[in-house]
Protein backbone atom coordinates (compact mmCIF):
# COMPACT_ATOMS: atom_id res chain seq x y z
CA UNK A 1 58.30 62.38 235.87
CA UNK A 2 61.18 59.96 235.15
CA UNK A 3 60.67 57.11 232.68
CA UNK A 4 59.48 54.21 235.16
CA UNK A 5 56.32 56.49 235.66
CA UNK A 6 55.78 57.48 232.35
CA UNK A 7 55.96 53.69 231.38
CA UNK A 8 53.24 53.02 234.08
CA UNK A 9 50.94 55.52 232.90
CA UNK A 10 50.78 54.68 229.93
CA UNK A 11 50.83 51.40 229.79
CA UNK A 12 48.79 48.83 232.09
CA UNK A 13 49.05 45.10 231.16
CA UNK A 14 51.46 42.87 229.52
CA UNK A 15 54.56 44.66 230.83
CA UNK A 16 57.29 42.89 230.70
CA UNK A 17 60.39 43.24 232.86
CA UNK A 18 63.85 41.56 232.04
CA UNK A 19 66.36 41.08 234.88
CA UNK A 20 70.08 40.14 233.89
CA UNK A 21 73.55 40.79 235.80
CA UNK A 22 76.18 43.66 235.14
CA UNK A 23 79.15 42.15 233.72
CA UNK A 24 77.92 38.80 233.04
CA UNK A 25 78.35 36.72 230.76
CA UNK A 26 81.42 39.18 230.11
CA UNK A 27 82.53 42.26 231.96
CA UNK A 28 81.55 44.59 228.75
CA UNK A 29 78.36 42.52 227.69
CA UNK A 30 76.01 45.43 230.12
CA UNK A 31 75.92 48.52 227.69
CA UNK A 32 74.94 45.48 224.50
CA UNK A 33 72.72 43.80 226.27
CA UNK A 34 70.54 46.77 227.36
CA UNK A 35 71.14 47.89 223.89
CA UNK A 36 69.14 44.58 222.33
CA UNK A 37 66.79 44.27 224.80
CA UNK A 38 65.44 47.77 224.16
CA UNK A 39 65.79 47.08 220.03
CA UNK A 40 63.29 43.70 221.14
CA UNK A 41 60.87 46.46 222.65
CA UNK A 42 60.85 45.26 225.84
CA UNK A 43 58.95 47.78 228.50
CA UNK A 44 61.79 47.40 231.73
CA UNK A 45 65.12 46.29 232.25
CA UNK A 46 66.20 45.20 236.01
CA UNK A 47 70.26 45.14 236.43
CA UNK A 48 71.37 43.52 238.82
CA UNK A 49 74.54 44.45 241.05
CA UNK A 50 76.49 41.40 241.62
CA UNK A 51 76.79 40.35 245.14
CA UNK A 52 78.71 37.07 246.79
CA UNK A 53 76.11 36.33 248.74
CA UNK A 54 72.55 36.60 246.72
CA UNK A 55 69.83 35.19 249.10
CA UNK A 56 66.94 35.55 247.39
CA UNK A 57 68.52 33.92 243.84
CA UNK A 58 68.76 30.37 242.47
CA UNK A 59 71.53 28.89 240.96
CA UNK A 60 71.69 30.32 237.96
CA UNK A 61 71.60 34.27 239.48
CA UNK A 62 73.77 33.26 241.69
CA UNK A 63 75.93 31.54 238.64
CA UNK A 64 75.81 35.10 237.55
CA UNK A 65 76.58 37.14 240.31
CA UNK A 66 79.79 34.91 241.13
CA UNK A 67 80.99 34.96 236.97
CA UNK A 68 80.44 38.46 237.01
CA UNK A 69 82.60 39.42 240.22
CA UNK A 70 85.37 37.39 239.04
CA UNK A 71 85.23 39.47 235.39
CA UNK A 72 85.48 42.15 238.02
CA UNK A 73 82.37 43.88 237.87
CA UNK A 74 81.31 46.19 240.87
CA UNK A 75 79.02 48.90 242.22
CA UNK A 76 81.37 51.43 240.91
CA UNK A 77 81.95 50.17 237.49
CA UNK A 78 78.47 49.29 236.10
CA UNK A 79 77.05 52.63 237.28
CA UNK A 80 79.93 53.53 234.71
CA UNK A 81 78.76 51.49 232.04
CA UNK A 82 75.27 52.87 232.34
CA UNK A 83 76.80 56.19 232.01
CA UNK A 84 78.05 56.00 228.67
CA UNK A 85 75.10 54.96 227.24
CA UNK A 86 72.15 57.32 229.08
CA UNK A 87 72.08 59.62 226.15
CA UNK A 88 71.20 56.75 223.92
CA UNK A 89 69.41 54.63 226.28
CA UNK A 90 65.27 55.74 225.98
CA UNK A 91 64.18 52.71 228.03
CA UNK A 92 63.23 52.32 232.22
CA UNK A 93 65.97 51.26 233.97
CA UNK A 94 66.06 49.25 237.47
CA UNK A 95 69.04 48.41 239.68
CA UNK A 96 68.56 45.27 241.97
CA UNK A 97 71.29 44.75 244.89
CA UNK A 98 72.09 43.83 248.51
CA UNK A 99 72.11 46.48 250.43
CA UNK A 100 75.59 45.78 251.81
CA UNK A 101 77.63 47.11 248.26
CA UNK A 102 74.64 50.06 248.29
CA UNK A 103 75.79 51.07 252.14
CA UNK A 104 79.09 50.80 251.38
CA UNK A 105 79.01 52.83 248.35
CA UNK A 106 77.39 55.93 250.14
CA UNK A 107 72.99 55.54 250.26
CA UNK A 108 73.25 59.58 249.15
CA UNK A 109 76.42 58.79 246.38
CA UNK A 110 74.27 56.03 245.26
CA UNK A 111 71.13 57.73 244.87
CA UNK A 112 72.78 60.60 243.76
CA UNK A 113 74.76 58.60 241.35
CA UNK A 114 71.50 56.69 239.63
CA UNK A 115 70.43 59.71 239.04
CA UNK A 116 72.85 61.04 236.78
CA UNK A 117 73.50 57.61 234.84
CA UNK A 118 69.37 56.92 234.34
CA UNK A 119 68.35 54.82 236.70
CA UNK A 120 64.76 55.28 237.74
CA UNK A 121 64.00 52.88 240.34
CA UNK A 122 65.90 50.21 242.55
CA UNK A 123 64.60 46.88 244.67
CA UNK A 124 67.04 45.97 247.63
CA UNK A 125 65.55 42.82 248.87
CA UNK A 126 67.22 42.85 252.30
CA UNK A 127 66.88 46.36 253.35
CA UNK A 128 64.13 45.91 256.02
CA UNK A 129 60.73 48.06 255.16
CA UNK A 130 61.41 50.00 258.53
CA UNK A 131 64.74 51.06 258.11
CA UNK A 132 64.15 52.58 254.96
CA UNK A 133 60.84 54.58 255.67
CA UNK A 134 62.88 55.68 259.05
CA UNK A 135 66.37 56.24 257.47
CA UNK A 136 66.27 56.21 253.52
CA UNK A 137 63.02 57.28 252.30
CA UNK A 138 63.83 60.90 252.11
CA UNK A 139 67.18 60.35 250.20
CA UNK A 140 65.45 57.86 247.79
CA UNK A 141 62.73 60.70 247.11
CA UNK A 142 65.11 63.57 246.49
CA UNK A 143 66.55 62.35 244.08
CA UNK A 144 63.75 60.73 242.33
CA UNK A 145 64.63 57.53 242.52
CA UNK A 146 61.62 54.91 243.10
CA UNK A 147 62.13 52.13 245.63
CA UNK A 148 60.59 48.70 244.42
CA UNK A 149 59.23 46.53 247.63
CA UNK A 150 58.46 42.89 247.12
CA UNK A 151 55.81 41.13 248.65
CA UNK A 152 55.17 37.31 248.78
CA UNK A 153 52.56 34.65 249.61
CA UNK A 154 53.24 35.16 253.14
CA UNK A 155 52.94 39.24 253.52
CA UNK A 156 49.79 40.10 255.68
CA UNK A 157 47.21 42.49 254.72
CA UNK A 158 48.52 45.10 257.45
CA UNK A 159 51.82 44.93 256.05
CA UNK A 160 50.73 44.81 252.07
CA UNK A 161 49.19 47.95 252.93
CA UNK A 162 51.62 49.36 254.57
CA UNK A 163 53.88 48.23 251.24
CA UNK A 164 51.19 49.74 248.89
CA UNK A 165 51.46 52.91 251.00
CA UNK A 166 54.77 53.75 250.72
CA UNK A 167 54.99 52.53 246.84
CA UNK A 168 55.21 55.11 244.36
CA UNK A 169 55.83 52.89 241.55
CA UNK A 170 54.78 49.36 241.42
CA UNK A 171 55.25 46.19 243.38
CA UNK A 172 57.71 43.31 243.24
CA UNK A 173 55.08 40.36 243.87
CA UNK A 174 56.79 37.15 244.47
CA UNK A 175 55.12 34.25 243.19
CA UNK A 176 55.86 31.81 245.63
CA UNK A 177 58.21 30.77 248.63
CA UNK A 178 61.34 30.14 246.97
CA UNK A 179 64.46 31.50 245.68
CA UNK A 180 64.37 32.91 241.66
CA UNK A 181 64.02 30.25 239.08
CA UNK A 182 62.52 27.33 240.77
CA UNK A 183 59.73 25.80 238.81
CA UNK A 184 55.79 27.28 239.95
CA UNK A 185 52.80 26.59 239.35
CA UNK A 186 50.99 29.56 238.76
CA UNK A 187 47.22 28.21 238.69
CA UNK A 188 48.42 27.29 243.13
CA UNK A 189 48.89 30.99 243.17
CA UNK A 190 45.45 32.13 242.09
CA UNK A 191 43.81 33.01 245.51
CA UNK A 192 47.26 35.00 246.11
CA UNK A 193 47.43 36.86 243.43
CA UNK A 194 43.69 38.02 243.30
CA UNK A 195 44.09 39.46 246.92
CA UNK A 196 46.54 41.51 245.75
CA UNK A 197 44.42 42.60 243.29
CA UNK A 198 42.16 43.33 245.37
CA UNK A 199 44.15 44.97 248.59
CA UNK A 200 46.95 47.06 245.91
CA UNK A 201 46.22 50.75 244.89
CA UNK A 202 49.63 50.37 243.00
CA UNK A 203 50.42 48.38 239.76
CA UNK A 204 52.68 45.10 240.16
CA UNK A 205 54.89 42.81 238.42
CA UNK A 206 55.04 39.37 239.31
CA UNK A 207 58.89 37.78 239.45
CA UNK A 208 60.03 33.72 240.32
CA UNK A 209 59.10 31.50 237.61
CA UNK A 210 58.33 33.09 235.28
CA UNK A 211 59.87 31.51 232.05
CA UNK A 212 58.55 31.55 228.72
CA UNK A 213 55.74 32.64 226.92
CA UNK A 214 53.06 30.67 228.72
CA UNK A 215 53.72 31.72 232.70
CA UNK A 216 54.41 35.36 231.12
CA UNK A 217 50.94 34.96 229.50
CA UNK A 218 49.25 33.18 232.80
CA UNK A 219 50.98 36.10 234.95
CA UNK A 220 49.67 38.70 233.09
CA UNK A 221 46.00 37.61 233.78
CA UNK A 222 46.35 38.84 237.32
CA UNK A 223 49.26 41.57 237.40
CA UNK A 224 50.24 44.13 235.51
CA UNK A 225 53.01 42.54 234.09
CA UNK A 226 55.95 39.70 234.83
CA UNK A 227 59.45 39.81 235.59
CA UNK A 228 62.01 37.38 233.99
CA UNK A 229 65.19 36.35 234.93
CA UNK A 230 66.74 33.25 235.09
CA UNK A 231 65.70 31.93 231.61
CA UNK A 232 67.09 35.17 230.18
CA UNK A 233 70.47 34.70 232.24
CA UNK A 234 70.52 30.81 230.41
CA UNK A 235 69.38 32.49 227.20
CA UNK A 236 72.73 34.64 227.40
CA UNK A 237 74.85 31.61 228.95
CA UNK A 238 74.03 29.09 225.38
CA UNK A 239 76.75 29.26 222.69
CA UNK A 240 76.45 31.60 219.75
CA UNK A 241 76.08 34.78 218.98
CA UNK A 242 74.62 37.08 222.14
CA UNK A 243 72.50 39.62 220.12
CA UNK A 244 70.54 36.81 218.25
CA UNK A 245 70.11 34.65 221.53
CA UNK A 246 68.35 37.91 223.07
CA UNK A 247 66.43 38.58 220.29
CA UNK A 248 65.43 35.08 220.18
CA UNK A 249 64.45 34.79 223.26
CA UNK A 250 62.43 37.84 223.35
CA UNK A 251 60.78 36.83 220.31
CA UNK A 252 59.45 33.65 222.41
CA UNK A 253 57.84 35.62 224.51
């Protein structure tokens, strides 16, 4: 049982998720930042593998992703970085990516590779659901590392179920229609969010717009937990001293 299921057993509601960069804001800032961030007790941290082109991200991901290739962060490198600090690092660990650096890098050496730095689960947003139960599915599960599908507004009951089936984990649930960051109103969302309640055997996070303490607050009424990610990346970005912005942040929330 790797750490991502031992957080999900034994905990149910208010989990909260933090999603920030490798290598931004500086090339060396991954191993501190994970370091705070599990000193502010959060329950997940999602790293994210910069990418040039980062569909599914808003400015200010997509800020980061662009910062952190030019401090010349890659696949390679942060899967380094979380090396070095495994033995010291007690807390889940997620790595979110584009399948493109992923295929490149070897499915099997990456898989094989999370394993051995900590990594217990990963979301690629733009490997289709087909092509991984077909193709991937068995490499994924050999070496024990869970694979993260996100569902949205839009995602029929055949196909949540289908999601919900091949889950072992949790579920990404997107809040709304749009790219990460963008303003939502979560009280729109209700009916959504209550059918997946209702159709999902397995837990799920909700991610998009989720910013401060009151949308982490309102999405915990209907998931298991919230995922947040572009007010963390500006938390980082502000002047000052990094360590106290992220535990000030945290604190907020």
């Amino acid at each position: 049982m790797n750490k991502l299921e031992l957080l999900f057993n034994n905990k149910q509601s208010d989990i909260l998720s933090i999603y920030f960069t490798g290598g931004y804001p500086k090339l060396d800032d991954t191993s501190n930042i994970i370091t705070e961030l599990e000193k502010s007790k959060v329950d997940l941290i999602e790293i994210g593998i910069p990418f040039s082109d980062p569909v599914a991200d808003g400015p200010v991901i997509q800020y980061s992703n662009s910062t952190s290739i030019e401090n010349g962060m890659n696949l390679a490198l942060l899967l380094n970085q979380l090396s070095k600090i495994k033995r010291e690092s007690k807390i889940p660990k997620i790595l979110m990516g584009y399948f493109n650096p992923i295929l490149q890098f070897g499915v099997e050496n990456f898989c094989r590779a999370c394993k051995k730095v900590g990594v217990d689960g990963v979301i690629i947003p733009d490997l289709p659901l087909i092509e991984y139960e077909l193709k991937y599915q068995v490499i994924f599960k050999q070496y024990g590392i869970h694979f993260i599908f996100l569902v949205s507004p839009q995602t029929s009951e055949l196909r949540l179920k289908e999601i919900d089936q091949l889950s072992t984990c949790f579920i990404y649930a997107v809040s709304t229609n749009s790219t990460t960051g963008g303003a939502v109103d979560f009280s729109t969302q209700k009916d959504y969010f209550l059918r997946l309640k209702k159709i999902l055997k397995n837990p799920f996070l909700i991610g998009f717009g989720v910013k401060n303490k009151e949308t982490f607050k309102t999405a915990c009424n209907y998931a298991n937990g919230a995922i947040i990610g572009s007010s963390f990346i500006n938390a980082i970005s502000k002047p000052g001293e990094l360590n106290e912005n992220i535990q000030q942040f945290i604190q907020n929330i």
